[in-house]
Protein backbone atom coordinates (compact mmCIF):
# COMPACT_ATOMS: atom_id res chain seq x y z
CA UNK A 1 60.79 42.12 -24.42
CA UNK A 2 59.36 45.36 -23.07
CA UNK A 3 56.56 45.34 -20.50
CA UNK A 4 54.20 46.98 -22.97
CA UNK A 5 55.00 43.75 -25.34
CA UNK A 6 54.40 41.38 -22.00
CA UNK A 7 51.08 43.16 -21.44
CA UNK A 8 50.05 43.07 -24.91
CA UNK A 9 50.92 39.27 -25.73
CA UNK A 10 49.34 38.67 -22.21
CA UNK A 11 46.13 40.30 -23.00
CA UNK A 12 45.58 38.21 -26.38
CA UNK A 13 46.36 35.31 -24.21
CA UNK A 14 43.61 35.98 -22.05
CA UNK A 15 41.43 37.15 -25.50
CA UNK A 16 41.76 33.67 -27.01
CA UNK A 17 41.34 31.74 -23.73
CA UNK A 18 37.71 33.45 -23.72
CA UNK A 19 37.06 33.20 -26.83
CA UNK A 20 37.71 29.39 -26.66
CA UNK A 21 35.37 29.29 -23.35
CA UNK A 22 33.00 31.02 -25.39
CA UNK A 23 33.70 28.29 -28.60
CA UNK A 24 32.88 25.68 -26.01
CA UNK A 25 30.39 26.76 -24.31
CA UNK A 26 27.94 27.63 -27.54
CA UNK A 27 29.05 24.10 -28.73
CA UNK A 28 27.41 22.47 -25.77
CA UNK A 29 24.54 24.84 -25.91
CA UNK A 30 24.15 23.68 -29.81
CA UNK A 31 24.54 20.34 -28.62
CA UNK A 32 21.53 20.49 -25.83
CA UNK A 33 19.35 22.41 -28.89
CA UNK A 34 20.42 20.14 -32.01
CA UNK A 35 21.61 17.02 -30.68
CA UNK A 36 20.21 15.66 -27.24
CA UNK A 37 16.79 15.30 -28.66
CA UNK A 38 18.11 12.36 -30.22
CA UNK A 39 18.97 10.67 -27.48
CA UNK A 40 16.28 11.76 -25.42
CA UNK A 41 12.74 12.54 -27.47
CA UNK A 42 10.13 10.93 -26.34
CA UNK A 43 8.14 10.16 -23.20
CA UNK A 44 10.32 8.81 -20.57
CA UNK A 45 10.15 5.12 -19.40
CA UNK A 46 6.79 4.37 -17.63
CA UNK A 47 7.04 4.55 -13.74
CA UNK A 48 5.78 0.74 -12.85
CA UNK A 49 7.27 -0.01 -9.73
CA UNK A 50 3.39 -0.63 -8.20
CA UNK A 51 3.36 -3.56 -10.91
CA UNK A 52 6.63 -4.91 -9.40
CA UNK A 53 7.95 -3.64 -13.18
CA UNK A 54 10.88 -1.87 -13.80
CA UNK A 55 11.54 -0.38 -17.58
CA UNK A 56 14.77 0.36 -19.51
CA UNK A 57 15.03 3.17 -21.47
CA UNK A 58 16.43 1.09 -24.15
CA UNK A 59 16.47 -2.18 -25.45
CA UNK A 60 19.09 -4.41 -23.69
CA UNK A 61 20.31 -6.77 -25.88
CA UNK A 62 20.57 -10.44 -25.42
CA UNK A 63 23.37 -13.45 -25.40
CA UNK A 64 23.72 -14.35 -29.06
CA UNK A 65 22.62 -18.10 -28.96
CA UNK A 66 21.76 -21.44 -31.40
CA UNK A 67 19.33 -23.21 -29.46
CA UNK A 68 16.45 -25.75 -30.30
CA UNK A 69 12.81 -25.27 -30.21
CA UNK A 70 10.17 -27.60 -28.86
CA UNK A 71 9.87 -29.09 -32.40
CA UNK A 72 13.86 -29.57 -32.52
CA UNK A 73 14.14 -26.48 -34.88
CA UNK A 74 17.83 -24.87 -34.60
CA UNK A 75 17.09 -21.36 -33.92
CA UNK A 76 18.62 -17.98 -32.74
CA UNK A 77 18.11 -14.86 -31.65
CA UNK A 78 16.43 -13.94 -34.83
CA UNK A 79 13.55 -16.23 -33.77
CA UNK A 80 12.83 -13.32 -31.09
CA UNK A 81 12.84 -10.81 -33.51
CA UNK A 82 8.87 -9.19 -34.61
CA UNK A 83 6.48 -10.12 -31.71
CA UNK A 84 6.75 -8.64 -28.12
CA UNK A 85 7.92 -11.77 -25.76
CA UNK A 86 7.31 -12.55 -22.36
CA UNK A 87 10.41 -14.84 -20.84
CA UNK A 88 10.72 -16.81 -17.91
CA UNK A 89 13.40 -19.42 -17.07
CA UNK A 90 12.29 -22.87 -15.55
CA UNK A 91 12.07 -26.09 -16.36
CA UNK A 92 9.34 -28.59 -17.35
CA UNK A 93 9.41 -30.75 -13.97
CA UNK A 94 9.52 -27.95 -11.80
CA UNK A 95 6.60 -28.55 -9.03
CA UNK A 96 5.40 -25.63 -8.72
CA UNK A 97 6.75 -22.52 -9.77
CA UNK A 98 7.01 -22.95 -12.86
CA UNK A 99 3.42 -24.67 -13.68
CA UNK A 100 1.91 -21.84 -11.99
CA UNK A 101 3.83 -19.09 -13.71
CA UNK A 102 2.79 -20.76 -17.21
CA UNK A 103 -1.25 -20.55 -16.45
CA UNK A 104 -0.77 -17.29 -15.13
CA UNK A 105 0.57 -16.36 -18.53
CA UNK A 106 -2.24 -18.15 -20.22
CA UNK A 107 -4.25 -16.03 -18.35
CA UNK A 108 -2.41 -12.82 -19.17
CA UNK A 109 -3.06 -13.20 -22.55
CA UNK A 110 -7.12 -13.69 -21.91
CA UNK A 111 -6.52 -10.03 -20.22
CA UNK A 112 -4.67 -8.47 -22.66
CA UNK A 113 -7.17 -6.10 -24.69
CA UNK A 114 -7.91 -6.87 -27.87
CA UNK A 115 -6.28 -4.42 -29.62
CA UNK A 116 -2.67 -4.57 -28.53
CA UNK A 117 -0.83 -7.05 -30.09
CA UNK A 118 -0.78 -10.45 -29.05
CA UNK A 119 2.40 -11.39 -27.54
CA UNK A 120 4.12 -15.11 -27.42
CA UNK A 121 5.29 -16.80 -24.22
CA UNK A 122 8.88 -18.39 -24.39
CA UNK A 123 9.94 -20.89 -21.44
CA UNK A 124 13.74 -21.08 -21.77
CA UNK A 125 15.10 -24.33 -20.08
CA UNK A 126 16.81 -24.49 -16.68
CA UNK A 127 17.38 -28.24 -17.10
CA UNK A 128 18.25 -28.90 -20.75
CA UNK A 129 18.99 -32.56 -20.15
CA UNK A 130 15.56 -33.69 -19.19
CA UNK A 131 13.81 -30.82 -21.01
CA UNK A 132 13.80 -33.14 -24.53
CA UNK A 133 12.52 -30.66 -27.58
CA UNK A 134 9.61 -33.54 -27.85
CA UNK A 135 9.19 -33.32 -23.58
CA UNK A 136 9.31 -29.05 -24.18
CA UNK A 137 6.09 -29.76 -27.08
CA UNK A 138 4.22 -32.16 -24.63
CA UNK A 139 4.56 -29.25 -21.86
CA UNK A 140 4.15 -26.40 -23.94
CA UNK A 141 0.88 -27.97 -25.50
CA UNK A 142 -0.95 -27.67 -22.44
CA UNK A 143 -0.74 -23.90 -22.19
CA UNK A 144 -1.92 -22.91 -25.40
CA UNK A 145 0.13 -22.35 -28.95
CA UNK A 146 1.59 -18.89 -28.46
CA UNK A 147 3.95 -20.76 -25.66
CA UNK A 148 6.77 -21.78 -27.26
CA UNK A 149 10.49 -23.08 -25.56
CA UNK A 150 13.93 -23.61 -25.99
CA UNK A 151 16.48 -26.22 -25.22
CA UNK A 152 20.22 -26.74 -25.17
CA UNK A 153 24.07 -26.43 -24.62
CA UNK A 154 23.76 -25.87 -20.70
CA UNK A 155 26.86 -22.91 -20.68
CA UNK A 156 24.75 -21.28 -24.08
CA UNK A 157 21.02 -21.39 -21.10
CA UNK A 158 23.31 -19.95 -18.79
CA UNK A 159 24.64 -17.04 -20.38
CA UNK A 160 20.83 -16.34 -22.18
CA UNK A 161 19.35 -16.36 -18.85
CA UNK A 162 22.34 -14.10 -17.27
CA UNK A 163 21.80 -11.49 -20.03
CA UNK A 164 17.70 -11.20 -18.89
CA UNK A 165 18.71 -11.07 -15.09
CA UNK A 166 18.00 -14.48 -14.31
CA UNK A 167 20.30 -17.39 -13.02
CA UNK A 168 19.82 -21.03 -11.98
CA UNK A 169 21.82 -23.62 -10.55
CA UNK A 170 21.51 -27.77 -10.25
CA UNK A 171 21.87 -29.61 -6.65
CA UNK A 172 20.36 -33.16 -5.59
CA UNK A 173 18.28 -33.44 -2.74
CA UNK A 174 19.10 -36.14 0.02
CA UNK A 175 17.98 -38.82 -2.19
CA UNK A 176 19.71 -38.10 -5.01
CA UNK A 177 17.12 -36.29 -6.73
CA UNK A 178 17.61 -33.19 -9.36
CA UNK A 179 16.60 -30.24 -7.89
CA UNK A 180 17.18 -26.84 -10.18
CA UNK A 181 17.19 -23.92 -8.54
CA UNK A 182 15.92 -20.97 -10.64
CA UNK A 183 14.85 -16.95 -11.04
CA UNK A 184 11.36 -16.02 -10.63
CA UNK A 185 10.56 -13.11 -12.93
CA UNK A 186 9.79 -12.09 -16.51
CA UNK A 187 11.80 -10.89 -19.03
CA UNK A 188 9.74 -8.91 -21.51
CA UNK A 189 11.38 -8.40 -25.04
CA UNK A 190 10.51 -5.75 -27.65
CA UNK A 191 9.58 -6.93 -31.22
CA UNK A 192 13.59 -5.73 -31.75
CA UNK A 193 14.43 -9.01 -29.44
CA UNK A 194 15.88 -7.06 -26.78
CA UNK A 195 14.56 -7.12 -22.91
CA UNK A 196 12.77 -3.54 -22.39
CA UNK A 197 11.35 -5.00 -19.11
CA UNK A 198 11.77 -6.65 -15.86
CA UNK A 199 8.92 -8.59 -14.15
CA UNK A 200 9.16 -9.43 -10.30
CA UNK A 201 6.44 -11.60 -8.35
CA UNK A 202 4.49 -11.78 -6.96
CA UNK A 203 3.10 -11.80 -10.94
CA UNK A 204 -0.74 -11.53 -11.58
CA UNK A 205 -2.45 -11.70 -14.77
CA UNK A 206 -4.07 -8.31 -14.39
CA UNK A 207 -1.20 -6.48 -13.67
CA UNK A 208 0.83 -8.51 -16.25
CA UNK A 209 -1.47 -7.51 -18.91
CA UNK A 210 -1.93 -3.56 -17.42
CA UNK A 211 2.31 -3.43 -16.96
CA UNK A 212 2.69 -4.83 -21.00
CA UNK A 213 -0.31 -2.10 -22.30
CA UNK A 214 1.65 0.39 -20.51
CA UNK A 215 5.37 -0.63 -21.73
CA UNK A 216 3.41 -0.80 -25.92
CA UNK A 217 1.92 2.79 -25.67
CA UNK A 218 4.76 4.10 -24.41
CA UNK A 219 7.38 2.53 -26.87
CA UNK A 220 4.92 3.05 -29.62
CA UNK A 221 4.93 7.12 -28.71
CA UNK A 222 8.62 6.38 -28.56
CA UNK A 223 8.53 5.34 -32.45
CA UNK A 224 6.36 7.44 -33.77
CA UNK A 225 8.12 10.54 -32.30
CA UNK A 226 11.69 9.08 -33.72
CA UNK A 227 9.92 8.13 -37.34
């Protein structure tokens, strides 16, 4: 091969090299033009952290589970599905906690304005074998009727809780008495039954209701800009 040949072949080397730079760079420019608004129209997540709320920028599914209700329906995850949800994982003879953290709901409802939607309150069960369906009702009752909770397979409560960021564990006190250890924030869930949003105390009705107003508008501008 002559060197004129070698220079020739060498410069269409270097011709197609740039023309497949070129190639691949106006397919990632198409990409940020055409294709990244998909993935990224819309306002981004509101900035909570004042509320003790972090936001995720999308729905995080949860466990798959068959649980029971307090009126010893079997139900799944399609029983989350087409209301926003606040979550929080205790147990009905909890002392304290868990009492408190149910009025303070109640009361996050009363300061929700009136024309966001109403959402329901779900207590998911930390000590299934004393938490009865009939001993979840008697509980539940006390709060109001948009408080609803769920019962069960200990290992299925355990991996539901795990998948909204929450954990508890059993131990017995000196005595011999059931103590259950659990997490101390909310789980909100979109009306698609996935968590959008983390709660941490200390948790106030006010800034319950103000976080949840805040976490609607913004998925709502989410929707109607994907629509």
């Amino acid at each position: 091969m002559s060197q004129e040949n070698a220079r020739k072949r060498i410069r269409l080397t270097l011709i197609g090299l740039l023309l497949l730079v070129a190639l691949v760079i106006g397919m990632v420019v198409a990409r940020q033009v055409f294709l990244v608004p998909d993935a990224q129209d819309g306002p981004p997540p509101p900035e909570l952290s004042a509320l003790n709320t972090f936001v995720y920028e999308e729905g995080r599914p949860l466990a798959d589970f068959t649980l029971t209700n307090e009126q010893g329906e079997t139900v799944t995850n399609e029983a989350l599905k087409g209301r926003w949800t606040f979550v929080f994982v205790g147990y009905t003879y909890c002392p304290d906690v868990c009492p408190a953290t149910m009025a303070m709901l109640r009361r996050t409802g009363e300061a929700i304005p009136a024309d966001l939607p109403e959402p329901t309150y779900l207590l998911v069960s930390a000590d299934p074998e004393r938490d009865t369906p009939e001993r979840l009702g008697e509980y539940l009752d006390f709060f109001g009727e948009d408080f609803h909770g769920l019962t069960g397979d200990m290992d299925t409560l355990k991996d539901l809780a795990k998948s909204m960021n929450a954990v508890f564990v059993h131990r017995k006190d000196e005595k011999g008495n059931v103590l259950v250890d659990h997490s101390a924030h909310l789980a909100l869930l979109n009306p698609d039954g996935e968590m959008i949003a983390v709660i941490q105390p200390p948790l106030k009705p006010d800034s319950v209701a103000k976080a949840f107003g805040e976490i609607y508008q913004w998925a709502k501008a989410k929707r109607d800009i994907g629509a």
